[in-house]
N, C-alpha and C. Protein backbone atom coordinates (compact mmCIF):
# COMPACT_ATOMS: atom_id res chain seq x y z
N UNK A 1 19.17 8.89 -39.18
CA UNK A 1 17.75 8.64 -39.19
C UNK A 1 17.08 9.14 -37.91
N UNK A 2 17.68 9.06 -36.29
CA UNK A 2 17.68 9.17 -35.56
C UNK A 2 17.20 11.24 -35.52
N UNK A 3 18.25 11.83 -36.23
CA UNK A 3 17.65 13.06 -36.36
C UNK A 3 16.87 13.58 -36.83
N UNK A 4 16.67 12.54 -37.79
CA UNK A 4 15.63 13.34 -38.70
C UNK A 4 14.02 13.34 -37.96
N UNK A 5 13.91 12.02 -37.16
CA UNK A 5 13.06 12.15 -36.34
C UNK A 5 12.61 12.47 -35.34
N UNK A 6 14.00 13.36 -34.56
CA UNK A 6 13.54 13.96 -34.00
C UNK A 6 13.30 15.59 -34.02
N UNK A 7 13.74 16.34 -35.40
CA UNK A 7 13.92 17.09 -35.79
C UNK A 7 12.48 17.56 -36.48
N UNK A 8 11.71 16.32 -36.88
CA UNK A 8 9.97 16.74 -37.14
C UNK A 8 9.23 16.21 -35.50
N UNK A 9 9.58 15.58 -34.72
CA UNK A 9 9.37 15.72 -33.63
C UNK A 9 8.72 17.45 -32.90
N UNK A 10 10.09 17.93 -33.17
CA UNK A 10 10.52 18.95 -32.66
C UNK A 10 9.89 19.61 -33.59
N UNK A 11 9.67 20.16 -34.45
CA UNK A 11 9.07 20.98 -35.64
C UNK A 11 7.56 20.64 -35.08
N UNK A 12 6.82 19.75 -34.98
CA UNK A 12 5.44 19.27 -34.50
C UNK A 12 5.37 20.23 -33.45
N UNK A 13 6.31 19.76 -32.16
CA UNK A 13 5.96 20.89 -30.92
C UNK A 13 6.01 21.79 -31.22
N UNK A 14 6.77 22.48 -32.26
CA UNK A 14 6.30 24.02 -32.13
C UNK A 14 4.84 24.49 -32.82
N UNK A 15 4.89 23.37 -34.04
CA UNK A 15 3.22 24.05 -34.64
C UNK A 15 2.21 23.79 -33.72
N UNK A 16 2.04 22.78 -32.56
CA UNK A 16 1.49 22.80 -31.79
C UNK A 16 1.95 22.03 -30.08
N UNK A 17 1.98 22.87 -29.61
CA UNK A 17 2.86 22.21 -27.89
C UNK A 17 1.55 21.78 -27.21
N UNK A 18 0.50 22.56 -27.40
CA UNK A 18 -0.44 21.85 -26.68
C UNK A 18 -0.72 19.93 -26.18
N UNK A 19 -0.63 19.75 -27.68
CA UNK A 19 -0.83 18.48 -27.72
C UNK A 19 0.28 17.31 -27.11
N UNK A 20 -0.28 16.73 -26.61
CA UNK A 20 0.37 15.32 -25.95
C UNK A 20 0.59 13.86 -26.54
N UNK A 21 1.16 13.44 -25.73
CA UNK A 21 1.22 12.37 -26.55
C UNK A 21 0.38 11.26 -25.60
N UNK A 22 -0.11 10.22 -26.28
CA UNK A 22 -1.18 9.25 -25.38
C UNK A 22 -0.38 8.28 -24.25
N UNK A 23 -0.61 8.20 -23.19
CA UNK A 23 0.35 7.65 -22.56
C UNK A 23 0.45 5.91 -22.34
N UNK A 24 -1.36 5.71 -22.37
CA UNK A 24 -1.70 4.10 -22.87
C UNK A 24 -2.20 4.29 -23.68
N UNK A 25 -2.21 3.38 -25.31
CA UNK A 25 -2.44 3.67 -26.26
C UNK A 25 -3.68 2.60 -26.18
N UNK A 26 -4.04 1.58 -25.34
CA UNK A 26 -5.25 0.94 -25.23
C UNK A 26 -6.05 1.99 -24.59
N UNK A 27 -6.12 2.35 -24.08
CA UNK A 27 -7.01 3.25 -22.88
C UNK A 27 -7.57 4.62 -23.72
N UNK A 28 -9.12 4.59 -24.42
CA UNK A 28 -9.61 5.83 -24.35
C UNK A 28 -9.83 6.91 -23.69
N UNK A 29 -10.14 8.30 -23.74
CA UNK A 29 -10.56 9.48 -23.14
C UNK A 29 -11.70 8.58 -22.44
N UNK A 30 -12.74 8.06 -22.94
CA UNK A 30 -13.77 7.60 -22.21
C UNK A 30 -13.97 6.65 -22.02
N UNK A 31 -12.90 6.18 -20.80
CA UNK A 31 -13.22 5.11 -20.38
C UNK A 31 -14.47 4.54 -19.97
N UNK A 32 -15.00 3.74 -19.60
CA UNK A 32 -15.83 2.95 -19.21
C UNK A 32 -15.43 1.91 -18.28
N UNK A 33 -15.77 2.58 -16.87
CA UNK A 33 -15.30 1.45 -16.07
C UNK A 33 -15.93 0.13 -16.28
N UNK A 34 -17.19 0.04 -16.96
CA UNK A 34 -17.51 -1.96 -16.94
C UNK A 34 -16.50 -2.30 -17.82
N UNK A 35 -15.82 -2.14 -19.31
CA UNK A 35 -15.78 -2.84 -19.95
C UNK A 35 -15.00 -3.55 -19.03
N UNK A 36 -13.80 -3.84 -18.42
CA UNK A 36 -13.33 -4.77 -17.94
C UNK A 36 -14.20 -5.92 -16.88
N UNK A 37 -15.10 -6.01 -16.44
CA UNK A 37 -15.54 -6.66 -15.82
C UNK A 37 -16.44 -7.17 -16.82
N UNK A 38 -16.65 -7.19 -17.78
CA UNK A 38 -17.52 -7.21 -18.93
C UNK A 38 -16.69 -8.67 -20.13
N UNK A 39 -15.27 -7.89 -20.21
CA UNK A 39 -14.44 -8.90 -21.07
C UNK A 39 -14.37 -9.97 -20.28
N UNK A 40 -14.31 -9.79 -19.12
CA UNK A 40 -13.63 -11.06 -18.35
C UNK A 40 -14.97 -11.50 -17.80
N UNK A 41 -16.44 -11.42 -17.72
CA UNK A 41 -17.53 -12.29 -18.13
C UNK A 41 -18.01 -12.97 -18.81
N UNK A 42 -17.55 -12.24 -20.21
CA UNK A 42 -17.80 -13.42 -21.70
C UNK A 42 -17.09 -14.48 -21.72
N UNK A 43 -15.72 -13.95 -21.35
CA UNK A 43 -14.92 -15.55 -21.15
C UNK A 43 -14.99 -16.19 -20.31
N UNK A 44 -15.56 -16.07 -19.36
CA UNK A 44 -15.87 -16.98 -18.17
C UNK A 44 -17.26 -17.49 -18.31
N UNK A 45 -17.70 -16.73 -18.30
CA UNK A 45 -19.16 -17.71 -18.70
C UNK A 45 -18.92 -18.47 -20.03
N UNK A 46 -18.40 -17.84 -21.00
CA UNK A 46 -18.10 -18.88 -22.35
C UNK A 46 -17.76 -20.31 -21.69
N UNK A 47 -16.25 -19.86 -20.57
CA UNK A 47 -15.80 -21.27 -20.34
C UNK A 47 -16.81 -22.04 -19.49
N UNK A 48 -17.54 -21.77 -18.66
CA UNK A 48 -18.70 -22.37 -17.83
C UNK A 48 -19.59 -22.91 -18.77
N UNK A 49 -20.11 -22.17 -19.49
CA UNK A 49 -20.99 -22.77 -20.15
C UNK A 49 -20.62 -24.37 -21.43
N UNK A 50 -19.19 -24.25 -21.66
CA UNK A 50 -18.74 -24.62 -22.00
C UNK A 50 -18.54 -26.20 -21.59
N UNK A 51 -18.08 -25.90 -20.17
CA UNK A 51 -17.63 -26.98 -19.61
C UNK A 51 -18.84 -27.89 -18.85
N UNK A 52 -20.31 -27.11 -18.68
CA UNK A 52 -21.27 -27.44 -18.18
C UNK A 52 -21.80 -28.48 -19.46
N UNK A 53 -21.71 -27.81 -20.39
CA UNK A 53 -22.69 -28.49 -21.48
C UNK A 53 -21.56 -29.68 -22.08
N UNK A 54 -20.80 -29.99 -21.75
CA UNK A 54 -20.05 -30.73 -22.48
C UNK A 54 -19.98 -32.04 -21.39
N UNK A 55 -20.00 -31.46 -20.15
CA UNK A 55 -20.04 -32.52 -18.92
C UNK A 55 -21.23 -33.34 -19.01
N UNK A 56 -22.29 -32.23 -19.44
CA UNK A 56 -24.01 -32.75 -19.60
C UNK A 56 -24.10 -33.90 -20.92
N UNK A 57 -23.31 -33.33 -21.94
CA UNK A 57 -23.79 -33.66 -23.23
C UNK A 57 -22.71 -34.80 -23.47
N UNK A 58 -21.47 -34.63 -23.31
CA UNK A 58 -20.02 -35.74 -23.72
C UNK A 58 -20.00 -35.33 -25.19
N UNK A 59 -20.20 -34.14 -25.99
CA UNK A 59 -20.40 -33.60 -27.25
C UNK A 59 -19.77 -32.25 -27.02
N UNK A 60 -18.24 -32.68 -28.12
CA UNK A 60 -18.01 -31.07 -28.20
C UNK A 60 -18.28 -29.93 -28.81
N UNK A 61 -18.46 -30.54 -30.25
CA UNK A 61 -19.47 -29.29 -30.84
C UNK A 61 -21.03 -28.61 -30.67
N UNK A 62 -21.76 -29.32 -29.70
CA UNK A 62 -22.88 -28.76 -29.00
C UNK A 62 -22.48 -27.58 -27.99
N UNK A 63 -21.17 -28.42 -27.54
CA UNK A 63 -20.57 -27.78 -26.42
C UNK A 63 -19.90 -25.91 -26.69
N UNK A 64 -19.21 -26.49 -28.02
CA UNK A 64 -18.19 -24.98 -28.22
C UNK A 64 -19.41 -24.14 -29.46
N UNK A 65 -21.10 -24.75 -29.17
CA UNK A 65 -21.65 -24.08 -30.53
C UNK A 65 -22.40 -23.19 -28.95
N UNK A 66 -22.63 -23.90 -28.04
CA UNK A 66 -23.55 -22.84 -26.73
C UNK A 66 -22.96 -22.10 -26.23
N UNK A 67 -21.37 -22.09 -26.18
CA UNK A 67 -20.21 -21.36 -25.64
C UNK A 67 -20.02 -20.44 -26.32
N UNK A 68 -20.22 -20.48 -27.37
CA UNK A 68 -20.09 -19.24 -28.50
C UNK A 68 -21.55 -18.14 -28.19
N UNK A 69 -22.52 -18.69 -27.93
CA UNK A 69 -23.89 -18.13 -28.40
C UNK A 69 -24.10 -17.94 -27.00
N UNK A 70 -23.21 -18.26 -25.95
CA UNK A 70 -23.41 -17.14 -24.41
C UNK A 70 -22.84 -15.87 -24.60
N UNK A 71 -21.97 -16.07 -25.45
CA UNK A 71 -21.00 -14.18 -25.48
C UNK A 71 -22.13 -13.21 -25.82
N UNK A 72 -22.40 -13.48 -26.99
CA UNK A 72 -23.97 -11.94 -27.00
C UNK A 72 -24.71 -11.83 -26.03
N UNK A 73 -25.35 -12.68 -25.10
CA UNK A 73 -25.98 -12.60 -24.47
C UNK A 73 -25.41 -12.25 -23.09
N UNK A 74 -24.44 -12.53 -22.61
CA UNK A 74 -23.34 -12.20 -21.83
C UNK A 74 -23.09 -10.39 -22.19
N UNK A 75 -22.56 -10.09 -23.51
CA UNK A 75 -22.58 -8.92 -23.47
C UNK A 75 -23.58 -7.69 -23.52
N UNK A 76 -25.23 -8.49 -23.83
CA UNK A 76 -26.07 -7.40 -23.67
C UNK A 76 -26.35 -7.19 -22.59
N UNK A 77 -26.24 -8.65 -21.35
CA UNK A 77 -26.97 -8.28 -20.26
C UNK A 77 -25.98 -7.40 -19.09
N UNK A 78 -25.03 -7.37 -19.62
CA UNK A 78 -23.65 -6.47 -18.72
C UNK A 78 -23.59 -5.09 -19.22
N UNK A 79 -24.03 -4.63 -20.49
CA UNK A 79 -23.75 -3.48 -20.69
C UNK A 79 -25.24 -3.11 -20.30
N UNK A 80 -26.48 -3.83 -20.60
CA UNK A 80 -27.62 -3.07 -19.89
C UNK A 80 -27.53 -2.63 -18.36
N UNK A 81 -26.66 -3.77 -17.07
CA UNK A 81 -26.81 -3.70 -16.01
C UNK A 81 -26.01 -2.21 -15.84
N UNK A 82 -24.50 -1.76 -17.01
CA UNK A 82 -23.79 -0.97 -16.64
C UNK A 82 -24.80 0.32 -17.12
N UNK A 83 -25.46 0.30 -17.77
CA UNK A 83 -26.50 1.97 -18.47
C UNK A 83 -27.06 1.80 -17.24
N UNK A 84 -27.84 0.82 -16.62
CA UNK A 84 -28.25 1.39 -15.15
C UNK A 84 -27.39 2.08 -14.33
N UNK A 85 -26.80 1.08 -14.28
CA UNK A 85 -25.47 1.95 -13.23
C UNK A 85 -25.25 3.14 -13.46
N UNK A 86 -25.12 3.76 -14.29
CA UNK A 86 -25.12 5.31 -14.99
C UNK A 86 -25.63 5.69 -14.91
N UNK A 87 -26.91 5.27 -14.87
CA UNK A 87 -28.50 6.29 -14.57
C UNK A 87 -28.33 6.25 -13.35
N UNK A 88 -28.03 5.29 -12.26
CA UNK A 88 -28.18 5.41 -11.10
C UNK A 88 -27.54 6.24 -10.82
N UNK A 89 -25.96 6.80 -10.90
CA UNK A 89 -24.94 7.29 -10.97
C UNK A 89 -25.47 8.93 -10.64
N UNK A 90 -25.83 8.93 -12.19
CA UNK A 90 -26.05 10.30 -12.62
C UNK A 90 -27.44 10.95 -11.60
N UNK A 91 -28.27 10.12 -11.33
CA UNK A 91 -29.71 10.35 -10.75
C UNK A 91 -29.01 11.01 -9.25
N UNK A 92 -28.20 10.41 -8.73
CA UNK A 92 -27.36 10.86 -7.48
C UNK A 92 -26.66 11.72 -7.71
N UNK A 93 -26.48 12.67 -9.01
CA UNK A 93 -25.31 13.67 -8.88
C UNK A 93 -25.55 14.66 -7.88
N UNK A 94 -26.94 15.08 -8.04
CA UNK A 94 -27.64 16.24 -7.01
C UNK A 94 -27.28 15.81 -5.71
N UNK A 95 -27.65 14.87 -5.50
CA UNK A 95 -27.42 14.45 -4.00
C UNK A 95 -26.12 13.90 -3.22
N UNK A 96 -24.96 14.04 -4.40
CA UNK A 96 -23.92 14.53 -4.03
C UNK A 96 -23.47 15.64 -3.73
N UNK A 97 -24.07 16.69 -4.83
CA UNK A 97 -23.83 18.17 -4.74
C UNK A 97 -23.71 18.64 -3.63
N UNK A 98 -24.98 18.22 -2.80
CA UNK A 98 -25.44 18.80 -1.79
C UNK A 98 -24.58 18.28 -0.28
N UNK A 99 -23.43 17.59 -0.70
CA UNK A 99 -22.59 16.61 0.31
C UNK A 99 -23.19 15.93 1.47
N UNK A 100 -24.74 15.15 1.31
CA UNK A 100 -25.03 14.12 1.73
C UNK A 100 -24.16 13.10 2.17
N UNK A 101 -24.20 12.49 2.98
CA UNK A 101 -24.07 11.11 4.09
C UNK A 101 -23.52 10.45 3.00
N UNK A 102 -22.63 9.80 2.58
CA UNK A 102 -23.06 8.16 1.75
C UNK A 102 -23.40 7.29 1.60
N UNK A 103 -24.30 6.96 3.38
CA UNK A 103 -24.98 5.93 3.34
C UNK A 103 -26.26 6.12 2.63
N UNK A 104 -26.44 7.63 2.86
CA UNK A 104 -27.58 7.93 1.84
C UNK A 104 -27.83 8.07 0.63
N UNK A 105 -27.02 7.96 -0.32
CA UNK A 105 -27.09 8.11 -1.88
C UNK A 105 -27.18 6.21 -2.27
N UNK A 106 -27.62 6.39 -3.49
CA UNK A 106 -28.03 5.69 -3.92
C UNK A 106 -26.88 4.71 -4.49
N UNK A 107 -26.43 3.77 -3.79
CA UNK A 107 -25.40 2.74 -4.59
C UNK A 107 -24.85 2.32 -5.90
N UNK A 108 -23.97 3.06 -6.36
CA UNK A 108 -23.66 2.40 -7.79
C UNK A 108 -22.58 1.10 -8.09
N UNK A 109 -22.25 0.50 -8.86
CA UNK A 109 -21.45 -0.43 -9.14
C UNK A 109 -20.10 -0.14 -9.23
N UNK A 110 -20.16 0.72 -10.40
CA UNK A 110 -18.76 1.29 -10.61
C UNK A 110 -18.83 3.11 -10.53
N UNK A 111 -17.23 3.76 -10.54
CA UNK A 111 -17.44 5.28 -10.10
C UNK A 111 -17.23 5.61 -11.42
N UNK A 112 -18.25 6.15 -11.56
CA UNK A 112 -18.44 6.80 -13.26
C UNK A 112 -17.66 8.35 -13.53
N UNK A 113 -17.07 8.91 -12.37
CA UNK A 113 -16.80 10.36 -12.31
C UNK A 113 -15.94 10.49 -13.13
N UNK A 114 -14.68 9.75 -13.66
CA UNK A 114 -13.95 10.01 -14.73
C UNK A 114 -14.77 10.01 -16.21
N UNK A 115 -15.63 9.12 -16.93
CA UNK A 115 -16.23 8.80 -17.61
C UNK A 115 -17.00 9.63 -18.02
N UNK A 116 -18.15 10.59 -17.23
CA UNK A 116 -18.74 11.48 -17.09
C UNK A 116 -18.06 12.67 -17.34
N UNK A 117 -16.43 13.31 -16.67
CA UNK A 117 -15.91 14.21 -17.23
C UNK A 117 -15.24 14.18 -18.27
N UNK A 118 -14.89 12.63 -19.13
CA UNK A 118 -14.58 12.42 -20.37
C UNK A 118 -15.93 12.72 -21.52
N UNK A 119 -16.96 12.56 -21.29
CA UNK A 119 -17.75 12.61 -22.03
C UNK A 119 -18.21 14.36 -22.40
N UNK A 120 -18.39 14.57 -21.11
CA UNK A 120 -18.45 16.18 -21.11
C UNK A 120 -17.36 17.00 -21.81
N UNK A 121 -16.07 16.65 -21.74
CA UNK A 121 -15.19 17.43 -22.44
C UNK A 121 -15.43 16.76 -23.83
N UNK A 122 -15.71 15.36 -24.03
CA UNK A 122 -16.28 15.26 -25.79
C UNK A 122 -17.08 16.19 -26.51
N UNK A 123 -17.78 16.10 -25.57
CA UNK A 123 -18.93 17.15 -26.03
C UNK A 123 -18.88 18.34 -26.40
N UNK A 124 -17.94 18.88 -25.72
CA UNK A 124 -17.92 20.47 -25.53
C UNK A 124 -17.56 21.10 -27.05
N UNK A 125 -18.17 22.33 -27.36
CA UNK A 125 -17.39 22.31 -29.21
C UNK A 125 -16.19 23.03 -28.80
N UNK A 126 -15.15 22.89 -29.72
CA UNK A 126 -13.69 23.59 -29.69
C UNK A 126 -14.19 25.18 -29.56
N UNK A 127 -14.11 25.95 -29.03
CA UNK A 127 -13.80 27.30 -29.21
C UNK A 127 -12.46 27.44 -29.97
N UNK A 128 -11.95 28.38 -31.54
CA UNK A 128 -11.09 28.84 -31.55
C UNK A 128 -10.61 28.99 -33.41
């Protein structure tokens, strides 16, 4: 069994060698540096909010119904803060170009430079 799989293995690389194999199979081409600071906000504020309203109230289903209904709101206001960040990002590309100071460019949150050249190679059409 062992050969047979590696024998279309091997048959694959030759119809095409280019291709690779994914090395983390969680991890997209385009990453996004917030999402992680993003997952681990919903659940923390879930649990805060959680533990706030239940301390307030001595009611757990008030408690695990506001804990639930912070996650959307948790996740719009993190991915809006991160599209800034991107605009900010991107608004500074020029003024990187030009190898400015860094005290002088404009502060971003996270470094979007992988993200940005993932997206760009999305984009690009196949020549071929």
């Amino acid at each position: 069994m062992a050969n047979a799989s590696t024998s279309l293995a091997a048959d694959f690389d030759e119809i095409d060698p280019d291709i690779e194999p994914k090395k983390n199979w969680f991890r997209t081409t385009a990453y996004n540096p917030s999402t992680n600071p993003t997952i681990f906000a919903i659940f923390s504020n879930a649990l805060w909010t959680f533990m706030i309203t239940f301390g307030l109230s001595g009611r757990k289903r008030p408690a695990c119904a506001v804990a639930v209904l912070s996650a959307p709101v948790t996740t719009a206001l993190w991915l809006v803060e991160a599209m800034y960040d991107f605009n900010r990002w991107e608004a500074s590309r020029t003024l990187r170009e030009r190898n400015l100071p860094k005290f002088i460019l404009p502060r971003s949150i996270y470094n979007w430079d992988e993200f940005a050249k993932a997206e760009q190679m999305k984009n690009q059409i196949p020549t071929g």
